[in-house]
Protein backbone atom coordinates (compact mmCIF):
# COMPACT_ATOMS: atom_id res chain seq x y z
CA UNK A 1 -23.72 27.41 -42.82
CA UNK A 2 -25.41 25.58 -45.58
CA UNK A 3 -26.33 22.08 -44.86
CA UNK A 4 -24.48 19.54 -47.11
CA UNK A 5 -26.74 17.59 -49.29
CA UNK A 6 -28.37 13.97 -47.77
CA UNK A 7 -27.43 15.18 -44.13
CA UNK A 8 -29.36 17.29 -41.56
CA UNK A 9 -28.19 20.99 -41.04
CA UNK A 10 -26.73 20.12 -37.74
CA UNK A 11 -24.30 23.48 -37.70
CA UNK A 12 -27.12 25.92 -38.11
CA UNK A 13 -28.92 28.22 -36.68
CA UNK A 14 -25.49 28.41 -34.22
CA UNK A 15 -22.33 27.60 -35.78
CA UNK A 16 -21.23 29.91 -38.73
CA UNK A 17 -17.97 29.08 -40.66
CA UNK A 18 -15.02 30.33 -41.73
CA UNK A 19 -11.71 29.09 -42.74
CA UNK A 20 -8.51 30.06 -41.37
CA UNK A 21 -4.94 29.93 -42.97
CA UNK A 22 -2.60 27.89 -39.91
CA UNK A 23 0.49 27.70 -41.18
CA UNK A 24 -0.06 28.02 -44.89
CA UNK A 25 -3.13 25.50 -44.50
CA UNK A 26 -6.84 26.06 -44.70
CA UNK A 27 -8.85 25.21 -41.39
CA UNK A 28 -12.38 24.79 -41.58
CA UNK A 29 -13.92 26.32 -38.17
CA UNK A 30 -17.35 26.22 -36.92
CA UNK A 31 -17.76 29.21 -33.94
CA UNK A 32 -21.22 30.08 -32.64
CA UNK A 33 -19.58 33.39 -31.69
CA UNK A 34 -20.94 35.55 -28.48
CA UNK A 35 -19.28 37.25 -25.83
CA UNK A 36 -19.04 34.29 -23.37
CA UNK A 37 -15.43 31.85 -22.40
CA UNK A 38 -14.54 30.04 -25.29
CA UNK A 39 -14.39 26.06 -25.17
CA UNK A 40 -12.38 24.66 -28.28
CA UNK A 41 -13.85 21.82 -29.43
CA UNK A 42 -11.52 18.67 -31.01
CA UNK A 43 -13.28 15.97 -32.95
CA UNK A 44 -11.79 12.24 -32.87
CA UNK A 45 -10.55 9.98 -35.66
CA UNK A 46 -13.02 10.30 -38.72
CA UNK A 47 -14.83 13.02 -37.36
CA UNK A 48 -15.82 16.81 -37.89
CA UNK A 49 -16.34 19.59 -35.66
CA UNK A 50 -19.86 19.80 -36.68
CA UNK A 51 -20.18 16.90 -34.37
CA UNK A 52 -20.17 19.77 -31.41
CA UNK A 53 -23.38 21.47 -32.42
CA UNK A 54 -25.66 20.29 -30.45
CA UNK A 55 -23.15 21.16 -27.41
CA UNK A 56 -22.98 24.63 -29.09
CA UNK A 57 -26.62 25.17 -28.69
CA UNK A 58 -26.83 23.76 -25.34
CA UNK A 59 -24.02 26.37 -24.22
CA UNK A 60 -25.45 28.89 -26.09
CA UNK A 61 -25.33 32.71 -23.83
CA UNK A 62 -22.81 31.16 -21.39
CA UNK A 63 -19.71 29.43 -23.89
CA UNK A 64 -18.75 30.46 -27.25
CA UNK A 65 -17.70 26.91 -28.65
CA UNK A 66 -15.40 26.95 -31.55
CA UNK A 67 -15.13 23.63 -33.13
CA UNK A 68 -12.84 23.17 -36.46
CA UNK A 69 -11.77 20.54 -38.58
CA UNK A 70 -8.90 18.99 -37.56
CA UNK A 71 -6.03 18.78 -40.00
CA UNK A 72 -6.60 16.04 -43.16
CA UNK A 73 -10.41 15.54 -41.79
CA UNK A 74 -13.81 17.16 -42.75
CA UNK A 75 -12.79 20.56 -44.79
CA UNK A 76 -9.66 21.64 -43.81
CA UNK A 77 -6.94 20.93 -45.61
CA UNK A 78 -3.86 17.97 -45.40
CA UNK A 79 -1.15 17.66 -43.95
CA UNK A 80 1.69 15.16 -43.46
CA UNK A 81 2.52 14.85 -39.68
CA UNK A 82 -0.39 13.16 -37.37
CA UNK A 83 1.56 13.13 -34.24
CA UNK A 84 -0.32 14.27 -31.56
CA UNK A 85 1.95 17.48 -31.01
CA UNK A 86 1.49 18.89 -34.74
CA UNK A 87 -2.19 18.45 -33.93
CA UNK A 88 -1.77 20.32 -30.90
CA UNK A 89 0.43 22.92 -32.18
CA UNK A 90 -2.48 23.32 -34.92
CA UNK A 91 -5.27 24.25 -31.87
CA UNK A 92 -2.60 26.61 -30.44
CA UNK A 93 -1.93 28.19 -33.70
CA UNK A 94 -5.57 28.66 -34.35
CA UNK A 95 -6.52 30.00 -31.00
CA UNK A 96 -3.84 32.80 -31.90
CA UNK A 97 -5.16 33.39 -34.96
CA UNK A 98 -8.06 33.85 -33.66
CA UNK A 99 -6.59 36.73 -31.13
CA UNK A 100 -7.68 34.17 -28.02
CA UNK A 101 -5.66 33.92 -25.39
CA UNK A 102 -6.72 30.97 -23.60
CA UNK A 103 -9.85 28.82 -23.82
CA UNK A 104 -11.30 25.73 -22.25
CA UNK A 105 -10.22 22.66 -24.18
CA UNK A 106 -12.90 20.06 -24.38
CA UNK A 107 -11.63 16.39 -27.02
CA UNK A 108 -13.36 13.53 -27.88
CA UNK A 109 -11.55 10.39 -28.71
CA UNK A 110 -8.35 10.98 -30.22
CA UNK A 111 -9.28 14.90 -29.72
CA UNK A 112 -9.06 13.90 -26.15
CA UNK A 113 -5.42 13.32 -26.71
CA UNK A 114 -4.85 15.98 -28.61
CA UNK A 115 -6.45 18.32 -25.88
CA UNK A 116 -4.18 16.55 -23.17
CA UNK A 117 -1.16 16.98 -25.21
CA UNK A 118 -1.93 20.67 -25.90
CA UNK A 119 -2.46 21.19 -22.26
CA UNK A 120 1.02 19.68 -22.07
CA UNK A 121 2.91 21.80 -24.34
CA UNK A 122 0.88 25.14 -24.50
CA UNK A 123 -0.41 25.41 -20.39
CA UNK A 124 -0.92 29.32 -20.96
CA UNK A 125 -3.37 28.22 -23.81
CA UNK A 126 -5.79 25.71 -21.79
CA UNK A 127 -7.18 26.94 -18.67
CA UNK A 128 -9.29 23.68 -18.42
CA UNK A 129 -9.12 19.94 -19.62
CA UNK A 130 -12.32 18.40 -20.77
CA UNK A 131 -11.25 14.83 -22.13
CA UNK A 132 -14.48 12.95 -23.34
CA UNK A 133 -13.44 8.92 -23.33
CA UNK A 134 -9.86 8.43 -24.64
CA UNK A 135 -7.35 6.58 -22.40
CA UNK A 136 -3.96 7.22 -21.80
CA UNK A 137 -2.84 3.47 -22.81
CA UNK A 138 -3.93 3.37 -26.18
CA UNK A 139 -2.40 -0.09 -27.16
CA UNK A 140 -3.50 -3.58 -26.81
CA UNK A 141 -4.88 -5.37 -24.91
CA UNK A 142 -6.30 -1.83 -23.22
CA UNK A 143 -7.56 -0.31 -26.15
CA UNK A 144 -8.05 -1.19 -30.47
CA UNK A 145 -6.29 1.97 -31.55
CA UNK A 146 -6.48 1.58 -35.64
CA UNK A 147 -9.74 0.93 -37.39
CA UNK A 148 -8.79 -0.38 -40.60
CA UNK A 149 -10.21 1.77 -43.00
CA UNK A 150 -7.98 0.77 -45.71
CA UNK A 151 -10.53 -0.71 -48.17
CA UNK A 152 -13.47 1.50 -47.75
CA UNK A 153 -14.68 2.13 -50.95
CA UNK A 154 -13.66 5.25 -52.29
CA UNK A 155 -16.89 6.54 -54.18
CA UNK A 156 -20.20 5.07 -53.98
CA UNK A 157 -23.40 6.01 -55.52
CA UNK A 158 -25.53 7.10 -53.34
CA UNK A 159 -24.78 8.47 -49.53
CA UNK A 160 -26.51 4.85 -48.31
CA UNK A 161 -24.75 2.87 -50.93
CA UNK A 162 -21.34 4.28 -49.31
CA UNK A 163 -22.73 3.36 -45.98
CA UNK A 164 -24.03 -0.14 -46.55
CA UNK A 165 -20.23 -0.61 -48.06
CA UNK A 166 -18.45 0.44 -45.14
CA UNK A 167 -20.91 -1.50 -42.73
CA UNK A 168 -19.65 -4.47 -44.74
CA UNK A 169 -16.07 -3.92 -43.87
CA UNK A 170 -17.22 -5.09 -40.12
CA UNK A 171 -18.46 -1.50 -39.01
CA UNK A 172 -21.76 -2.22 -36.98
CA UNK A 173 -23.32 1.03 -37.68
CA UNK A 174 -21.56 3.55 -40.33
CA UNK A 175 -23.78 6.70 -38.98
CA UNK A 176 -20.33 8.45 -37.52
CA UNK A 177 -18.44 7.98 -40.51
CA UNK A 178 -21.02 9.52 -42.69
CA UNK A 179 -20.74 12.63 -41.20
CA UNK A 180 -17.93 12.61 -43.53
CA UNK A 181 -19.80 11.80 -46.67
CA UNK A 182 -20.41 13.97 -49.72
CA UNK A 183 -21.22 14.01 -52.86
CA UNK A 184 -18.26 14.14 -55.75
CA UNK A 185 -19.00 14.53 -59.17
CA UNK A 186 -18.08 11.13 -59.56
CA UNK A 187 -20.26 9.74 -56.61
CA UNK A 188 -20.45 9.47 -52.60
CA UNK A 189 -17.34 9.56 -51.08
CA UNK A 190 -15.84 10.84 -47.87
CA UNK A 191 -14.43 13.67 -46.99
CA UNK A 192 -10.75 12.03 -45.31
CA UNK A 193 -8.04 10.03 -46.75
CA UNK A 194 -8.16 6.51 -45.72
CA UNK A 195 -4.61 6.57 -46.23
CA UNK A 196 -4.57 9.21 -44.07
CA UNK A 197 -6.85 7.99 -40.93
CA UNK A 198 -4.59 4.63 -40.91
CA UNK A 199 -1.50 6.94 -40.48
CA UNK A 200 -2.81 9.10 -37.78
CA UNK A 201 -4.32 6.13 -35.97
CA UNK A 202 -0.76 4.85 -35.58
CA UNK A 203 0.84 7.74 -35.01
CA UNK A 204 -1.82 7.89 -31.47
CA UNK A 205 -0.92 4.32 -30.80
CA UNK A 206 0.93 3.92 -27.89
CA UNK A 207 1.33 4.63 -23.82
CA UNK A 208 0.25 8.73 -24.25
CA UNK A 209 0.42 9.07 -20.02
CA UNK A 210 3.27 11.38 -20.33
CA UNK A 211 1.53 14.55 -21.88
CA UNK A 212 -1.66 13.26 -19.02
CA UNK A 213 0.63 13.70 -16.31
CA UNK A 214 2.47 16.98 -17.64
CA UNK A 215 -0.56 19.38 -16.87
CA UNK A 216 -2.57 20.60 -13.74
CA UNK A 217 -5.16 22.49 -15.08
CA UNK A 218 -8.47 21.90 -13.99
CA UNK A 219 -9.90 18.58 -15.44
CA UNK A 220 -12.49 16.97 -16.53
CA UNK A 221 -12.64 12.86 -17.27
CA UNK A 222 -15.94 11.98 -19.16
CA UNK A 223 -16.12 7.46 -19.41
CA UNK A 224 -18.77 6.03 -20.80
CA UNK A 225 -20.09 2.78 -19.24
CA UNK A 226 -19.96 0.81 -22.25
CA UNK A 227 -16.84 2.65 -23.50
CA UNK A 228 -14.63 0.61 -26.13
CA UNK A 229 -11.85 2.99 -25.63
CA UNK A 230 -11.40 3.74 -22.02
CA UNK A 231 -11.49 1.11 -19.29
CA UNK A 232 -13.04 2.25 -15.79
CA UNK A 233 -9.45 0.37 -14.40
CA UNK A 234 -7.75 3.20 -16.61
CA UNK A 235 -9.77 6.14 -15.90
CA UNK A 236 -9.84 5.41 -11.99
CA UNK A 237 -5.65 5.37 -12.79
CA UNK A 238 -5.67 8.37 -14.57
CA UNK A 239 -7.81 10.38 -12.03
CA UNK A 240 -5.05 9.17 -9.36
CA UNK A 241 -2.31 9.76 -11.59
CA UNK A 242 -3.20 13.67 -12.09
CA UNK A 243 -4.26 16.48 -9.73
CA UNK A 244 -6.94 18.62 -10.14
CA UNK A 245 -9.35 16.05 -12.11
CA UNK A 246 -12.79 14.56 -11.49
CA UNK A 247 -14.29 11.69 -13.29
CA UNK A 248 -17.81 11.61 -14.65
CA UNK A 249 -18.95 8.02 -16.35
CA UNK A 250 -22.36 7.94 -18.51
CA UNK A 251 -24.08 4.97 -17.83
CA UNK A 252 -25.35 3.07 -20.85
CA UNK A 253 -23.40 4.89 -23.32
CA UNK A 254 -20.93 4.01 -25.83
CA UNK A 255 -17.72 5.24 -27.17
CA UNK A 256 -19.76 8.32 -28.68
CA UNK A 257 -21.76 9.75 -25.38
CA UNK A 258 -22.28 13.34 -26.66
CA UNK A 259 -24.91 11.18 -29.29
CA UNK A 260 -25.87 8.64 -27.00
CA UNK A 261 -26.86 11.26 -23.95
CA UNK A 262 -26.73 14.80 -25.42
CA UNK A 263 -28.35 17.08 -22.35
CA UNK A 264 -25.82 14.55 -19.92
CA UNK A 265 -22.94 15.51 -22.07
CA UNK A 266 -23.92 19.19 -22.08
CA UNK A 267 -24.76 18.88 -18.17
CA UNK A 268 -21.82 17.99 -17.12
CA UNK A 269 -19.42 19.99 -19.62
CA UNK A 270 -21.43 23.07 -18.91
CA UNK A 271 -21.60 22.58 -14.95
CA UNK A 272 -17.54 21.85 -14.89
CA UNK A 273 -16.93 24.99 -16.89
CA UNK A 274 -19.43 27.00 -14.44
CA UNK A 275 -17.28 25.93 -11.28
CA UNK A 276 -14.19 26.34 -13.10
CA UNK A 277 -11.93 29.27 -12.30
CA UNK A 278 -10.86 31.05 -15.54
């Protein structure tokens, strides 16, 4: 896959793309392909699947990782409902599509959620839970679910000039986001809806424990120490609350630990998947 212009090719050499129709919409899907157990990949809020890359090259020979755009972010296409089940239902449908039976399911953030939920509803789809620093109680106090997005500039003209705008909505550090960004023919913009992210924020607000509990496949919690998101009083709860799970936390990482301790993330992911039946 071509690198988009002002960012680093962080798909290639690995990850080659296609797009799938899922239900009459376009999804955008990264695979780096081989013979091995796949692990689907889901971004969080704002994100991509290129995010997974490095992961892909660090599981490269032992995991095929397939990592797509979630529905209204990155290059797929979008869509009306953001409740965690019609995300869900999309990684089901794509798996199918896809002729694959089952797969490990490893989310970030909000992907975390979706993974859980999947698990959930689809159990002959997920033979493993991977669920990388998103709590079950995402409401206040607990958590912040919604980033208020909703007056990021639209188009800006240059890739920094975008960033330096969105840093001065209160963001400390716009690098995530940017993953996002492309250029328009009318400037920098990015690639989601802000309209969109504030609706799908909302629709993950909430006590999500119910879809947590509903599963027993093997698990896998991933905290990071200086997590934002998931509180080590709420992951020691959700370890208790469901069988079959281990906890991992990353010390001295943030909200976004595959970036802040890449060969830790791919450590651990890789050595749960190695020891997990499937």
């Amino acid at each position: 896959m071509p690198a988009e212009p002002g960012q680093p090719n962080a798909a290639a050499p690995d990850l080659t793309e296609q797009h799938i129709v899922v239900a009459g919409r376009r999804i955008a899907c990264l695979d780096s392909g081989g013979p091995g157990p796949v692990l689907l990949a889901l971004h969080g809020h704002f994100g991509r699947g290129r995010i997974f890359a490095p992961l892909a090259r660090a599981l490269a020979g032992r995991y095929r990782v397939i990592a797509h755009d979630q529905r209204s972010h990155g290059r797929s296409d979008r869509a009306e409902d953001f409740s965690p089940e019609a995300y869900a239902d999309d990684a089901a449908a794509l798996l199918e599509a896809l002729g694959i039976p089952s797969a490990a399911v490893l989310g970030h953030s909000m992907g975390g959620a979706v993974a859980f939920t999947l698990a959930a509803r689809a159990p002959e789809r997920v033979r493993a839970l991977l669920v990388a620093d998103m709590t079950v109680l995402n409401q206040e106090p607990e958590a912040h679910p919604v980033l208020d997005c909703s007056r990021w500039p639209r188009r800006a003209p240059s890739r920094q000039a975008l960033g330096a705008a969105i840093e001065a909505q209160g963001v400390p550090d716009a690098g995530y986001f940017l993953q996002s960004a492309v250029p328009f023919e009318d400037g920098w913009g990015l690639l989601f809806d802000t309209g969109d992210m504030m609706a799908s924020q909302r629709a993950f607000a909430g006590d999500l424990s119910g879809y947590w509990r509903a599963s027993d496949q093997p698990a896998l919690l991933l905290r990071a120490e200086d997590s934002f998101m998931l509180s080590a009083r709420v992951a020691q709860r959700m370890v208790a609350e469901r069988p079959h799970t281990e906890l991992v936390t990353f010390p001295g990482c943030g909200h976004w630990l595959y970036e802040d301790d890449p060969d830790g993330f791919a450590r651990a992911v890789g050595g749960f998947l190695d020891r997990t039946p499937g």
